[in-house]
Protein backbone atom coordinates (compact mmCIF):
# COMPACT_ATOMS: atom_id res chain seq x y z
CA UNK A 1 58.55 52.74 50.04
CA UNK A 2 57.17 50.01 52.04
CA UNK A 3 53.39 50.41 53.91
CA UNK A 4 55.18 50.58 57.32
CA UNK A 5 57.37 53.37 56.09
CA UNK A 6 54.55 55.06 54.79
CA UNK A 7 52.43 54.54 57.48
CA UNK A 8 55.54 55.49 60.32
CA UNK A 9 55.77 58.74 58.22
CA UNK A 10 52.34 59.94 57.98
CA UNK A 11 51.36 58.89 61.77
CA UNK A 12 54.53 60.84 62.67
CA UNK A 13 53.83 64.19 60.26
CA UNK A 14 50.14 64.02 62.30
CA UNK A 15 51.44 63.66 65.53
CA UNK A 16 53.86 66.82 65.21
CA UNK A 17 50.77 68.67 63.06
CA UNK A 18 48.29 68.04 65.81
CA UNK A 19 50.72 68.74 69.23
CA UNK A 20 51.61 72.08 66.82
CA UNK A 21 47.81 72.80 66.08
CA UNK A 22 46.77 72.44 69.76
CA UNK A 23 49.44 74.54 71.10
CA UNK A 24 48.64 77.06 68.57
CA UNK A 25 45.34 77.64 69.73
CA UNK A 26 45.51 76.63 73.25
CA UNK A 27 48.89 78.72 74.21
CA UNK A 28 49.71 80.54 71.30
CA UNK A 29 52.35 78.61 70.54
CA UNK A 30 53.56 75.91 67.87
CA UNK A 31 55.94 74.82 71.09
CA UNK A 32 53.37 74.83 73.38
CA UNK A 33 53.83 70.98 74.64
CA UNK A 34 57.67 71.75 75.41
CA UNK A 35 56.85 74.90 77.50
CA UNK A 36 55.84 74.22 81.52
CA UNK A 37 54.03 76.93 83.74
CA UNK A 38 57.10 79.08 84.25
CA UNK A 39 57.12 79.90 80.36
CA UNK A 40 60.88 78.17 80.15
CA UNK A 41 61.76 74.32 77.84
CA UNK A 42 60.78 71.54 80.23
CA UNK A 43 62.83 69.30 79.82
CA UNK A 44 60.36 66.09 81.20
CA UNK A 45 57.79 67.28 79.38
CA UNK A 46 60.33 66.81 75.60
CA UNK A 47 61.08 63.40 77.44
CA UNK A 48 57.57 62.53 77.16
CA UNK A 49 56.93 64.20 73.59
CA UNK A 50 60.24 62.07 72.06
CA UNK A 51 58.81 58.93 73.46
CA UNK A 52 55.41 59.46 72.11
CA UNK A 53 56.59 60.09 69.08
CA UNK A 54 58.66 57.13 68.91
CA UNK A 55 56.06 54.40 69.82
CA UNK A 56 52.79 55.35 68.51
CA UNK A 57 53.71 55.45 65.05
CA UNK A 58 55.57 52.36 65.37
CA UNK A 59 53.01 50.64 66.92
CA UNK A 60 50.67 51.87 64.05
CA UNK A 61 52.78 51.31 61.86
CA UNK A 62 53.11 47.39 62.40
CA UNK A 63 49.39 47.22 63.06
CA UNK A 64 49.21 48.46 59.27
CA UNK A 65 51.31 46.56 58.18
CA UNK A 66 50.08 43.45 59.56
CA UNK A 67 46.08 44.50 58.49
CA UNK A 68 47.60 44.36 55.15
CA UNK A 69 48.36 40.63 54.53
CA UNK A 70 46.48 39.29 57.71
CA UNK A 71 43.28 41.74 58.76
CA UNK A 72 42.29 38.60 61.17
CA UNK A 73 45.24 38.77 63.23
CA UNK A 74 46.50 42.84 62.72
CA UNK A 75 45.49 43.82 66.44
CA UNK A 76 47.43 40.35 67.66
CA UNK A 77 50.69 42.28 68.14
CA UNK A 78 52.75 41.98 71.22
CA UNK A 79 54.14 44.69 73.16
CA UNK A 80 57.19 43.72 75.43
CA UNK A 81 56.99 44.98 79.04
CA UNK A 82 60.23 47.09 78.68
CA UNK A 83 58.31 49.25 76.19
CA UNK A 84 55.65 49.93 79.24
CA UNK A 85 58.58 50.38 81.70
CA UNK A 86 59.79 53.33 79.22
CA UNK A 87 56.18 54.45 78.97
CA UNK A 88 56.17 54.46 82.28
CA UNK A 89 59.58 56.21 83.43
CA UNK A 90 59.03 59.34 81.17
CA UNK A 91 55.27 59.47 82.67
CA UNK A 92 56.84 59.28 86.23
CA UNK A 93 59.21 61.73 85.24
CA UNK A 94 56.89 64.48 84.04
CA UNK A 95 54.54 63.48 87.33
CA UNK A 96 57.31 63.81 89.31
CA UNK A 97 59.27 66.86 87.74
CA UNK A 98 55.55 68.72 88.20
CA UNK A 99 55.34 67.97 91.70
CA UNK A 100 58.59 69.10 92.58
CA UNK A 101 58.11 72.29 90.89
CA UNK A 102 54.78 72.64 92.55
CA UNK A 103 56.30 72.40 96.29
CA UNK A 104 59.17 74.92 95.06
CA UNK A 105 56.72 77.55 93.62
CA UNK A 106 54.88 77.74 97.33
CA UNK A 107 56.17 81.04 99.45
CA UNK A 108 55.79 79.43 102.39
CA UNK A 109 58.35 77.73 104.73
CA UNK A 110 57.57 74.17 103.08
CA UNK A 111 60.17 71.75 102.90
CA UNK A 112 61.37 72.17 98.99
CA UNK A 113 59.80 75.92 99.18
CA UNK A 114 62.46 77.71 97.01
CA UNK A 115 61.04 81.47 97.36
CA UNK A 116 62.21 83.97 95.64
CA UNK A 117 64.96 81.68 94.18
CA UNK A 118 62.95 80.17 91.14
CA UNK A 119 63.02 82.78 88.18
CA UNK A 120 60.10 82.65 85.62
CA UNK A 121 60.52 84.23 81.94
CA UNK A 122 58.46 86.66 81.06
CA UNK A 123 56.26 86.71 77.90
CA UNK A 124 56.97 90.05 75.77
CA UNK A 125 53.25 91.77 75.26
CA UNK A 126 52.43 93.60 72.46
CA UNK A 127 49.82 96.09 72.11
CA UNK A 128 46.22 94.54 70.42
CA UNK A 129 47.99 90.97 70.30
CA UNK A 130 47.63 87.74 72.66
CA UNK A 131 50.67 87.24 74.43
CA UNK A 132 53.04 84.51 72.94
CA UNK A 133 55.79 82.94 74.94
CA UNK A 134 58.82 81.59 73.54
CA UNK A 135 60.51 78.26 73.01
CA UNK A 136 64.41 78.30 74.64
CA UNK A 137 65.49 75.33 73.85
CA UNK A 138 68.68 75.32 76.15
CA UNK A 139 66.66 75.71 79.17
CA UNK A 140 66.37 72.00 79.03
CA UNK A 141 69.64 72.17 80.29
CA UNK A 142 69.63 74.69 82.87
CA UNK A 143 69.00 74.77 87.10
CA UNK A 144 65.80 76.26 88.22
CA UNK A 145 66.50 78.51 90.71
CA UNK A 146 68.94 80.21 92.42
CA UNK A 147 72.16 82.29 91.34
CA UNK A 148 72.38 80.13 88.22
CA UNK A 149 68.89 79.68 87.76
CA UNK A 150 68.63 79.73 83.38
CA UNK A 151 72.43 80.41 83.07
CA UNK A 152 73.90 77.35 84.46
CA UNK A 153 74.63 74.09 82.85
CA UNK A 154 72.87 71.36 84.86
CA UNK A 155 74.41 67.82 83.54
CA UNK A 156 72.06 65.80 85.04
CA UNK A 157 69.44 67.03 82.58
CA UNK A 158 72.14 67.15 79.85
CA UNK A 159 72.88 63.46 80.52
CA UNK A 160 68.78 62.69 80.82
CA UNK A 161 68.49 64.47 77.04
CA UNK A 162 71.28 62.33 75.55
CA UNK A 163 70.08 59.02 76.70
CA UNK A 164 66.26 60.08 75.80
CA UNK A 165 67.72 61.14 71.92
CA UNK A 166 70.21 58.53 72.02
CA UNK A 167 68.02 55.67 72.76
CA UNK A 168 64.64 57.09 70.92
CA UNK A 169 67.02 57.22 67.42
CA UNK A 170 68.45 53.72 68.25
CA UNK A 171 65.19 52.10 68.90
CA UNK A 172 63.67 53.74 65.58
CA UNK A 173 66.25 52.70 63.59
CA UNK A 174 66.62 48.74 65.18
CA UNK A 175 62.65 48.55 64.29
CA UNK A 176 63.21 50.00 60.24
CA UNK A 177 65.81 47.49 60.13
CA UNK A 178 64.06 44.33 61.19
CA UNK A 179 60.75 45.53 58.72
CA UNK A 180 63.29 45.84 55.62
CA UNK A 181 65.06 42.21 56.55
CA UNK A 182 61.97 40.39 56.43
CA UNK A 183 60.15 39.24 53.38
CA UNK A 184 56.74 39.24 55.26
CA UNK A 185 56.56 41.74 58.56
CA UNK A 186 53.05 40.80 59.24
CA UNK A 187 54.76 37.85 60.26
CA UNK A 188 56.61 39.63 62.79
CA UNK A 189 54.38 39.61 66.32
CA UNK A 190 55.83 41.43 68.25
CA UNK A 191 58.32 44.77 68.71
CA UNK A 192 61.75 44.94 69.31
CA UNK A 193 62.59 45.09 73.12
CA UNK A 194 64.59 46.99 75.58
CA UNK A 195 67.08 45.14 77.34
CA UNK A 196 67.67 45.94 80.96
CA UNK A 197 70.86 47.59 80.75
CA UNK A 198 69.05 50.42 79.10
CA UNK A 199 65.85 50.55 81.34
CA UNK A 200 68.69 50.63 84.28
CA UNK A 201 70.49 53.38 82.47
CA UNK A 202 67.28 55.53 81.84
CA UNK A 203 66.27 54.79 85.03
CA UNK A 204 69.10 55.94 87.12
CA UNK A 205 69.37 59.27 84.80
CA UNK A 206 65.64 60.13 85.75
CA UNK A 207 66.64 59.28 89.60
CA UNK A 208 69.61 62.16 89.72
CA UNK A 209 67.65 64.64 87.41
CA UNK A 210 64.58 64.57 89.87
CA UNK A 211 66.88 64.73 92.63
CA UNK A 212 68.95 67.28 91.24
CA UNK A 213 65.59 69.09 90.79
CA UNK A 214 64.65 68.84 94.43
CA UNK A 215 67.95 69.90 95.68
CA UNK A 216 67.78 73.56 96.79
CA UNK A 217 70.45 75.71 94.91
CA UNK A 218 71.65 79.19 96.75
CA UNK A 219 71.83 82.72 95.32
CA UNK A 220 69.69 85.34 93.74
CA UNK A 221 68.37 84.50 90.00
CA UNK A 222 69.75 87.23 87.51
CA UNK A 223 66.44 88.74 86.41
CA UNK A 224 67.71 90.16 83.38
CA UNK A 225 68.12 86.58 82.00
CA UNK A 226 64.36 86.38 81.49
CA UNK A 227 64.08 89.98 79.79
CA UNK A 228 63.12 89.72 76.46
CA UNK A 229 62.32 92.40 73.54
CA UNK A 230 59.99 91.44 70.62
CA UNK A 231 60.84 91.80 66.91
CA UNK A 232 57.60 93.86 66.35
CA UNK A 233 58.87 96.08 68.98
CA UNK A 234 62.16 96.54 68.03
CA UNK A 235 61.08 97.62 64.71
CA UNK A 236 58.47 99.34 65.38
CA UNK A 237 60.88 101.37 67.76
CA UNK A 238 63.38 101.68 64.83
CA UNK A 239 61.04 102.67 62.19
CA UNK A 240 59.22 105.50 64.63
CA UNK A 241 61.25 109.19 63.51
CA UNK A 242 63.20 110.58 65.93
CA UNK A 243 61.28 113.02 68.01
CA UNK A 244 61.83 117.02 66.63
CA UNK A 245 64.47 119.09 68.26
CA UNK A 246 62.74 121.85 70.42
CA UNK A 247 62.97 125.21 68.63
CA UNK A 248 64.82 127.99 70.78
CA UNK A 249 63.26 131.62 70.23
CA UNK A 250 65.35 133.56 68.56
CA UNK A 251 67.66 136.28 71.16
CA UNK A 252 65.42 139.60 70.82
CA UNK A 253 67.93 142.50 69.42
CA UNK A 254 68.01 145.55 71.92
CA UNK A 255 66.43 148.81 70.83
CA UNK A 256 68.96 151.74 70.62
CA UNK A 257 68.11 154.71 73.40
CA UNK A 258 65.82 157.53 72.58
CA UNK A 259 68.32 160.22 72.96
CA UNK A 260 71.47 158.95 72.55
CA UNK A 261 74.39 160.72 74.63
CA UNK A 262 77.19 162.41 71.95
CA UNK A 263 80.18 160.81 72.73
CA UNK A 264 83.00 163.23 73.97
CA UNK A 265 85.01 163.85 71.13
CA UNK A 266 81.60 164.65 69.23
CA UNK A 267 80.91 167.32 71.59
CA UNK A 268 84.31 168.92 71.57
CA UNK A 269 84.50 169.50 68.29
CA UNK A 270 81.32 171.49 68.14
CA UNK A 271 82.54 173.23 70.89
């Protein structure tokens, strides 16, 4: 395995380690960074996550790599100004996304103010533990508020995850193949760029999934799409014993009369 490889790996396995870590202790969570203030998948906020992951350990990668045969000259790499422009769009996007969510969350008569419309999951509680929320990843893919609020398929945000995957993968594996063509990558000054037919692309999809976003969708939310019920809880519920029938008393037998009235036959015969 080549030092870039090695060094693309292990920035990588940190990077996923540390976001894990943090969101561990600061939410509970391991999925903490994919998880906005409504407890449901964000999908800006993976958009941001993928593209961190894909640069920095690239970029540290070829800094390596370069400090390895040329220390003088390892920081003299060259990053093209599409990488900043995708930088930039999934930063927007987040920024954006945020804001919009921020205007629809207000009660008042604002001019995105979505009411009772938006639906929020709840976080199951358990008794003696913090509270945990949970990770759904296809809520990356589903409207905000209104009657399909969590159940719908929005394709704007389906088309935004495809061309953030789609384009991530590509660029990782364009980059792996120009460090394993070369006999000496610290030759190599510079990244791979973006052309502009994929900035356009990734542009446009942000423009219609922040739009779509702000767009005010009709209808109730289905609460019961957000109601959740804990492992713990369901086993603890399963392993409790069923509660003891009540006991009936027992029907008291009648006592016989003191003095008994002889039938008629009875007294007849002694007659």
């Amino acid at each position: 395995m080549t030092t870039f490889a090695t060094v693309w790996i292990t920035v990588l396995a940190i990077l996923v380690l540390l976001t894990a870590w943090a969101g561990k202790r600061r939410a509970n969570t391991i999925w903490a960074a994919l998880i906005d203030n409504r407890n449901t998948g964000s999908l800006a906020q993976f958009q941001i996550v993928v593209w961190s992951f894909t640069l920095i350990p690239i970029i540290f990668a070829a800094i390596w790599e370069r400090a390895t045969r040329s220390p003088s000259t390892a920081l003299s790499l060259s990053l093209d100004a599409s990488l900043w422009t995708v930088l930039g769009i999934s930063t927007a996007s987040i920024l954006g996304a945020n804001a919009i969510k921020t205007q629809k969350d207000q009660k008042d008569n604002g001019p995105l103010s979505a009411g009772d419309r938006i639906l929020v999951r709840t976080i199951p509680q358990e008794a003696g533990k913090t509270p945990r929320p949970k990770f759904y990843f296809f809520d990356m893919f589903a409207y905000d508020e209104g009657s399909k609020a969590l159940k719908g398929l929005d394709v704007t945000k389906l088309q935004n995850w495809i061309f953030t995957v789609g384009f991530a993968c590509t660029y990782i594996y364009v980059v792996i193949q120009q460090y394993s063509q070369v006999n000496d990558p610290s030759a190599l000054t510079s990244l791979p760029a973006l052309n502009n037919t994929i900035l356009g692309l990734m542009g446009l999809s942000q423009a219609g999934y922040l739009t779509a976003k702000a767009l005010p969708q009709n209808g109730t939310p289905d609460t019961s799409v957000t109601a959740t019920t804990t492992a713990a809880t369901t086993l603890t519920a399963a392993a409790s014993p069923a509660p003891a029938a009540p006991q009936l008393p027992a029907p008291a037998l009648a006592a016989p009369p003191a003095n008994p009235t002889p039938s008629p036959a009875i007294v007849e015969h002694n007659a």
